[in-house]
Protein backbone atom coordinates (compact mmCIF):
# COMPACT_ATOMS: atom_id res chain seq x y z
CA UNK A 1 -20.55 2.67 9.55
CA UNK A 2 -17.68 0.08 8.90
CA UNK A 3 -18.13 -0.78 12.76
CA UNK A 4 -21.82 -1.52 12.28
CA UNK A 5 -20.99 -3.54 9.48
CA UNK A 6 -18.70 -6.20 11.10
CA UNK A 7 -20.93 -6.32 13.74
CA UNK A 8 -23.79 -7.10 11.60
CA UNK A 9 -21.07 -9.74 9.80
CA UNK A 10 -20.40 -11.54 12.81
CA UNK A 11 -23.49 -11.91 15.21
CA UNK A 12 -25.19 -14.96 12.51
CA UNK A 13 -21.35 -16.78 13.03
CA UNK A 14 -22.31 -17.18 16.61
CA UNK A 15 -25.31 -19.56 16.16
CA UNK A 16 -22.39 -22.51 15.26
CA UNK A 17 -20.58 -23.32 18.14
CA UNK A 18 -22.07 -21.75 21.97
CA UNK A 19 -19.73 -24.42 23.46
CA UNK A 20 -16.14 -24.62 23.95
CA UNK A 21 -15.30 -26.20 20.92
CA UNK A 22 -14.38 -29.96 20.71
CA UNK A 23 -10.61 -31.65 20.50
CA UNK A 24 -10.19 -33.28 17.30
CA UNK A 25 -12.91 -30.72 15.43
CA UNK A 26 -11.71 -28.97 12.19
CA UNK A 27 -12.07 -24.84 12.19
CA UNK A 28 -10.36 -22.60 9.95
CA UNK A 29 -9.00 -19.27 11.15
CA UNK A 30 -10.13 -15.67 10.63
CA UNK A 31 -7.91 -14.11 12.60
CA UNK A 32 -5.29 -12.07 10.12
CA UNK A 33 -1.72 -13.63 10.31
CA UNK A 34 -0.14 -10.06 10.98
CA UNK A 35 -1.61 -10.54 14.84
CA UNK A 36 -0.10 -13.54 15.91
CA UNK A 37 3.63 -13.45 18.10
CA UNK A 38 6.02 -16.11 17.42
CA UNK A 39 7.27 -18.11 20.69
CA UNK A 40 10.01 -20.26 20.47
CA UNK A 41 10.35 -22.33 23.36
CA UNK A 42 13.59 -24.64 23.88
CA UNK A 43 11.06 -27.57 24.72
CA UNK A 44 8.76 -27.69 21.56
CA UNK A 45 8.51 -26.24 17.87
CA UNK A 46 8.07 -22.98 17.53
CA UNK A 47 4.37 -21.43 17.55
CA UNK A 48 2.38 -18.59 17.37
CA UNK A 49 0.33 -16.85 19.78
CA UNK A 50 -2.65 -14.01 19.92
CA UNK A 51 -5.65 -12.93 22.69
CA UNK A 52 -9.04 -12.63 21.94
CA UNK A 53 -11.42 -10.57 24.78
CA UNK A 54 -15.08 -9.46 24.18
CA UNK A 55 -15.82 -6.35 22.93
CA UNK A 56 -20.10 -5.43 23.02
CA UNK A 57 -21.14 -7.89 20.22
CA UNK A 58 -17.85 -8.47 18.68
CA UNK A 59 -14.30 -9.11 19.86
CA UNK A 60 -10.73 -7.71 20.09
CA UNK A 61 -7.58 -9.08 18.81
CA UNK A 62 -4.36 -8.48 21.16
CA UNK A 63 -6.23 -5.08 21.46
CA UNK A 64 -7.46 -4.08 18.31
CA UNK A 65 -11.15 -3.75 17.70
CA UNK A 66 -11.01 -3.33 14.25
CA UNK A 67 -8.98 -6.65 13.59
CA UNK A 68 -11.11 -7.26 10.70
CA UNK A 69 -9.82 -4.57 8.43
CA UNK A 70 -6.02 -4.93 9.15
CA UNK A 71 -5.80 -7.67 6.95
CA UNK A 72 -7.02 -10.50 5.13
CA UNK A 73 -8.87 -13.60 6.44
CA UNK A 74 -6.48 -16.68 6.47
CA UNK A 75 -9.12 -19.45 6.51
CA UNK A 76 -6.09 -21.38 7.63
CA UNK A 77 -7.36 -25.30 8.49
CA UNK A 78 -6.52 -26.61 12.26
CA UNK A 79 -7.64 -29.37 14.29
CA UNK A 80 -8.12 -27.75 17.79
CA UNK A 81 -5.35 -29.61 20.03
CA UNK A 82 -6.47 -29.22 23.06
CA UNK A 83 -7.38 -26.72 26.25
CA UNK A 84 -5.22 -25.72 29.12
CA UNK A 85 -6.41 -22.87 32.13
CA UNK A 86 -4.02 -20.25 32.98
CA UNK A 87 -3.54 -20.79 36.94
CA UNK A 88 -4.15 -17.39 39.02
CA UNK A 89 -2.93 -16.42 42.29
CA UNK A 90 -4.84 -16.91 45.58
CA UNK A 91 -8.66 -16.72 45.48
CA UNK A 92 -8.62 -16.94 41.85
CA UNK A 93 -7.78 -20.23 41.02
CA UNK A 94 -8.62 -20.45 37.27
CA UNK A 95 -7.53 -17.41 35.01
CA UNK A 96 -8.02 -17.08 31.20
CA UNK A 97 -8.58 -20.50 28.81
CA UNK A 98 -5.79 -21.35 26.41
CA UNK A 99 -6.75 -22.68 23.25
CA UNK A 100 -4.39 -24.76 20.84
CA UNK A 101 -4.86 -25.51 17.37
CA UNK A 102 -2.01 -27.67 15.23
CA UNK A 103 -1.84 -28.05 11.22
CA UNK A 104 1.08 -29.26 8.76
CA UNK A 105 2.99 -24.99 8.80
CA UNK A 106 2.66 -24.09 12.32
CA UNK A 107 0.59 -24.73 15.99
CA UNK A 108 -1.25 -21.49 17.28
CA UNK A 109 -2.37 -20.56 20.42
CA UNK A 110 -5.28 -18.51 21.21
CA UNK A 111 -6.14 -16.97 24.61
CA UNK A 112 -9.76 -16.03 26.03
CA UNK A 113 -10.68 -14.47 29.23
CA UNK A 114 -12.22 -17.10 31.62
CA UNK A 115 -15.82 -18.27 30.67
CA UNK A 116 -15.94 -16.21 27.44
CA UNK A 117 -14.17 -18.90 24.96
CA UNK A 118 -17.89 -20.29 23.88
CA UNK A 119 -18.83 -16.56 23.22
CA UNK A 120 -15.65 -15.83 21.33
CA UNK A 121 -14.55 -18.78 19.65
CA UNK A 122 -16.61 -18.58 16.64
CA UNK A 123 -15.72 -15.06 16.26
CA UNK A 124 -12.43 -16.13 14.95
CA UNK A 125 -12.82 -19.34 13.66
CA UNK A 126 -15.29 -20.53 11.30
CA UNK A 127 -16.40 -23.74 9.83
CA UNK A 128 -16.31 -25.57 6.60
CA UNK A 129 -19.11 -24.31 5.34
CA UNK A 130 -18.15 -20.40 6.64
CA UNK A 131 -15.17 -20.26 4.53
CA UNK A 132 -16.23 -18.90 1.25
CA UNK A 133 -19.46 -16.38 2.84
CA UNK A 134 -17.00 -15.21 5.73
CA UNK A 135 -14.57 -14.35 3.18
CA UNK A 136 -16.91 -12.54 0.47
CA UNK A 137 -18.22 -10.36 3.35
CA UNK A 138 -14.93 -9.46 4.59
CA UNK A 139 -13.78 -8.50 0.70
CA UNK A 140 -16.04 -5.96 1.05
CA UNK A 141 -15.07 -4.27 3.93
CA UNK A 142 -11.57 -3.91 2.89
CA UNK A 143 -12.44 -2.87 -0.43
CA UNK A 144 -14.97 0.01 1.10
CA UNK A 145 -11.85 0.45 3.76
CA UNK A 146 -9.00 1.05 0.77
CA UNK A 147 -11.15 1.72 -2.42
CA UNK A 148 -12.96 4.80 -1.03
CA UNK A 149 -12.04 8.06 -1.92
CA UNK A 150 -10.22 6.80 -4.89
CA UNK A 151 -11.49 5.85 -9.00
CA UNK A 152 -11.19 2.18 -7.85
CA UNK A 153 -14.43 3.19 -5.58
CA UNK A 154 -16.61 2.99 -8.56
CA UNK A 155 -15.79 -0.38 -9.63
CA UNK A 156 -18.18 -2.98 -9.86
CA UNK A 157 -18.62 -5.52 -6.86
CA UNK A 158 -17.66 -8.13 -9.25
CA UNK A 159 -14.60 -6.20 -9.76
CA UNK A 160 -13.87 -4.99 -6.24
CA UNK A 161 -13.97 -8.88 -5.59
CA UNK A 162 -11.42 -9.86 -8.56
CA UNK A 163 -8.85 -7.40 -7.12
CA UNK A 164 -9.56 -8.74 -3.61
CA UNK A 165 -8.97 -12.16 -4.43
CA UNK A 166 -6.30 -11.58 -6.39
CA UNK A 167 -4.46 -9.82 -3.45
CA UNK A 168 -5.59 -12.54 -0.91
CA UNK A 169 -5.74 -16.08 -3.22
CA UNK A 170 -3.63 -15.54 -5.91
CA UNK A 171 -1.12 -13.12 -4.23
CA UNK A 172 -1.04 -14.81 -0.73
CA UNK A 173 -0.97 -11.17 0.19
CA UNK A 174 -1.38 -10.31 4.07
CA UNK A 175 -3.45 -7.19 3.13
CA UNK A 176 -4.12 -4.83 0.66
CA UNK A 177 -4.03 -1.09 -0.22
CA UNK A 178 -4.00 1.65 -3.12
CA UNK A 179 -1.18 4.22 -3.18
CA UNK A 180 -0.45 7.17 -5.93
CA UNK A 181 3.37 6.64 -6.84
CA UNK A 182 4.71 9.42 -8.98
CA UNK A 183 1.27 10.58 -9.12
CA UNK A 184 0.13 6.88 -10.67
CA UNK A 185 -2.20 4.75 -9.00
CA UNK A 186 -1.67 1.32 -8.00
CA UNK A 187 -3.07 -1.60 -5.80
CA UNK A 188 -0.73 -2.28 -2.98
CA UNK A 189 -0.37 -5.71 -1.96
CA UNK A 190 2.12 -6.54 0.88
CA UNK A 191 3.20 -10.30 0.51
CA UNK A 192 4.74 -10.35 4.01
CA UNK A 193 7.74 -12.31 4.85
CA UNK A 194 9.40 -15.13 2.67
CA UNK A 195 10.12 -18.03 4.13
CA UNK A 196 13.06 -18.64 3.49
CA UNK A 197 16.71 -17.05 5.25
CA UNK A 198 19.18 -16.26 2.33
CA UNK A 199 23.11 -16.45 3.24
CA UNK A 200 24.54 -13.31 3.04
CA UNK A 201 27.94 -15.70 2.17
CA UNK A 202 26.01 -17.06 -1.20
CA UNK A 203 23.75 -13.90 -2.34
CA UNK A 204 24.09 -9.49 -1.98
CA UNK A 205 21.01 -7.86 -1.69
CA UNK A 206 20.84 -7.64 -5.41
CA UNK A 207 21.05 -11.58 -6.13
CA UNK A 208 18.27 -12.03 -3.17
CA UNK A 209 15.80 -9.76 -4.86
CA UNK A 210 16.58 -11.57 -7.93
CA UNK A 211 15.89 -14.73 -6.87
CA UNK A 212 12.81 -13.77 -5.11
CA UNK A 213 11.52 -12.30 -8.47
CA UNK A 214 12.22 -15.61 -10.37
CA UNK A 215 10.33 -18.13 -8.00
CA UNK A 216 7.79 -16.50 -6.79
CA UNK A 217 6.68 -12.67 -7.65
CA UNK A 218 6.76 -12.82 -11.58
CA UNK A 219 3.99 -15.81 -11.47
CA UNK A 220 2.38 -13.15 -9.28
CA UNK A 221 3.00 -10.21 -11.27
CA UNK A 222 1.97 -12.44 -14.51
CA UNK A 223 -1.52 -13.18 -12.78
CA UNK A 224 -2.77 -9.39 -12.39
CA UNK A 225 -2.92 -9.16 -15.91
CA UNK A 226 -6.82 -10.70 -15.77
CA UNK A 227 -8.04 -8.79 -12.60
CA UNK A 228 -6.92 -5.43 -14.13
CA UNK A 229 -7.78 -6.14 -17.60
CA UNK A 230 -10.98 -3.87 -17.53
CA UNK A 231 -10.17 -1.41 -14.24
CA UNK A 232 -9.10 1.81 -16.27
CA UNK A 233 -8.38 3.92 -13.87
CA UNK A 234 -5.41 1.61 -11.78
CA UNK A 235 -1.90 2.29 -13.59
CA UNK A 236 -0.54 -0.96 -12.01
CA UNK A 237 0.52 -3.31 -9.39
CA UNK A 238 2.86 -2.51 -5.77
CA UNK A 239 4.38 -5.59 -4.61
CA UNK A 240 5.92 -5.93 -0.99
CA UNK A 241 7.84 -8.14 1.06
CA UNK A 242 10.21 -8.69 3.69
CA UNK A 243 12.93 -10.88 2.78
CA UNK A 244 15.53 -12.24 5.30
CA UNK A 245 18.76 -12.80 5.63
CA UNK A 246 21.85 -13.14 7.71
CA UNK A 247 25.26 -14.71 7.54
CA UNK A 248 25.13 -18.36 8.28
CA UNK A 249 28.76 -17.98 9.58
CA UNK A 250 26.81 -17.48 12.79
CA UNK A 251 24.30 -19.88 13.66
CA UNK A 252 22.86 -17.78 16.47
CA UNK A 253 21.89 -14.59 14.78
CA UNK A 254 19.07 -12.96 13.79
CA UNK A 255 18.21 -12.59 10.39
CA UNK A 256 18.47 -9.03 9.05
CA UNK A 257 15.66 -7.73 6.54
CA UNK A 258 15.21 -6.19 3.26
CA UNK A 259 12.45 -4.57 2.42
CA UNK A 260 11.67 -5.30 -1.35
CA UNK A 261 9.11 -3.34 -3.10
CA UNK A 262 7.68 -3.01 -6.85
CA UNK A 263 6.06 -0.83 -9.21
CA UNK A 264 5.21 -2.71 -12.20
CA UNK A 265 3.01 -0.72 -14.67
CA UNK A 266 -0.44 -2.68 -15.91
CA UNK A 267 0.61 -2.58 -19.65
CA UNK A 268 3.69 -3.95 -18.88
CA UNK A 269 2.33 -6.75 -16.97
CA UNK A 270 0.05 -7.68 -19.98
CA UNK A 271 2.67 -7.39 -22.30
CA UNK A 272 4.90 -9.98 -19.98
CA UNK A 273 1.98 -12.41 -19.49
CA UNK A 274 1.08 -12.09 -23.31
CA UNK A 275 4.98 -13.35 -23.60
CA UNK A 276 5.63 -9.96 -25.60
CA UNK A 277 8.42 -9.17 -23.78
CA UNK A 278 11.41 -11.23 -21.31
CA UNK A 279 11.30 -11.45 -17.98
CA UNK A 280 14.58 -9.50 -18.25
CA UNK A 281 13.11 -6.14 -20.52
CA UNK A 282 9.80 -6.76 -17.83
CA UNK A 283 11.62 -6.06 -14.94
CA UNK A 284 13.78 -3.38 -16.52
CA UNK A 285 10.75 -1.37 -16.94
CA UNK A 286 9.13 -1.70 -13.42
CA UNK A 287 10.61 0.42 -10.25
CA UNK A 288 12.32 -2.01 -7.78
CA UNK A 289 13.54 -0.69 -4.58
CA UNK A 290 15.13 -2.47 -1.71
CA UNK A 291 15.71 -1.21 1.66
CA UNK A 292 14.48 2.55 0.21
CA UNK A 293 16.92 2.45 -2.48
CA UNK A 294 16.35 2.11 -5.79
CA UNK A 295 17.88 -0.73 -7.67
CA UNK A 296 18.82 -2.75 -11.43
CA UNK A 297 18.34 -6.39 -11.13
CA UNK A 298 20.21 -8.19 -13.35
CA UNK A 299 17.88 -11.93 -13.65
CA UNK A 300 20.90 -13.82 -15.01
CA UNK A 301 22.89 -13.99 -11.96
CA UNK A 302 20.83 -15.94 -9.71
């Protein structure tokens, strides 16, 4: 059913672009970030990488034929770079079509099999005028994805699409989910990975969770307090995120990460955006676990 959906979704996209698409011309990406590998060549800045390949009337995504429901749209702006074929060995001199697209955060890189980048290109790219439609359509198919089965199925659509852009607009979430915790329910939203490395030789795990919580989740956390207003059945909000960090003793090194996570209870949350109660009591009263441990986090030491 969900299948027959996207495929219903996508075929109108195609009627855009049936050439390969233009150097200089702005798209904006569909493709969810969770698919694209990082490559960091010695040469050039870092950037990120994914194949597309045909699939009946649709398309996969490094593999994955449901690509669509993994996670939310980006609608990320690029200006398509430029084109480069793959060279092939011996009697096949042109293999698969590299596309690359460049904005201000980071250059991608998108590969499609030879003579099928018309086809697929505006399967994961959209235009201007896509954005908003493209991203309505796909609200629904996560919310029938996650929301069925539980209370939240019943919602409105108006309210299935508050939650939805909460998690994707407001949130910056990567995707989206509902999970019973202690036999509560709450919307999941997994906020990926932050940005930025934190010295182990400045901050502990505690002080990193902290500061994470004071610059960027309680704006977050303040925010669901109009989306869940009215949605009775949803106890509160699960917040997740991968936060790294390493010792910057060693230049080399991989960053380590913690794995930061959040129950915060819907009353609570209205109370803390109503400015009933500190930041400090707010937290006190949510769960916060890091790495699968449960922790205090004491605001005042960041």
């Amino acid at each position: 059913m969900i299948l027959t959906a996207i495929g219903l979704l996508i075929v109108p996209v195609l009627t855009w672009a049936q050439a390969r698409p233009i150097k200089g011309a702005v798209v904006y990406l569909k493709i969810p970030m969770i698919f694209f590998k990082m490559k960091t060549p010695t040469w050039s800045r870092p950037f990120l990488t994914a194949v597309v390949e045909p699939l009946a009337d649709g398309a996969t995504v490094n593999g994955e034929p449901d690509w669509r429901l993994i996670g939310f749209p980006p609608m990320l702006k690029y200006k398509v770079k430029g084109f480069k074929t793959q060279a092939m060995s011996k009697g096949m001199p042109y293999g698969p079509g590299e596309a690359e697209f460049e904005n201000e955060i980071i250059n991608i890189k998108v590969s499609f099999p030879k003579g099928k980048m018309a086809e697929l290109f505006p399967l994961v790219f959209a235009t201007e005028d896509e954005v908003k439609p493209y991203r309505a359509d796909t609200y629904k198919l996560l919310a029938a994805k996650f929301f069925d089965g539980t209370p939240l199925a019943s919602l409105s659509d108006a309210q299935k699409n508050a939650l939805c852009t909460f998690a994707n607009i407001t949130a910056a979430g990567t995707t989206m989910g509902s999970v019973i915790y202690k036999e509560k329910l709450y919307l999941s939203v997994d906020l990926g990975r932050d940005t930025q490395v934190y010295n182990d030789l400045r901050l502990n795990q505690v002080q990193r969770a902290a500061h994470v919580l004071n610059e960027r989740l309680f704006l977050v956390l303040k925010a669901f307090a109009i989306p869940v207003k009215d949605v009775k059945d949803l106890y509160g909000l699960k917040l997740e995120m991968a936060i790294p960090h390493k010792s910057f003793s060693d230049e080399y090194a991989n960053p380590d990460l913690d794995k930061l996570e959040i129950y915060a209870p819907a009353e609570l949350i209205q109370k803390f955006s109503d400015a009933d109660i500190t930041s400090q009591q707010f937290i006190d009263g949510c769960v916060v676990i890091v790495g699968g441990n449960r922790i205090s986090v004491p605001l005042a030491i960041t």
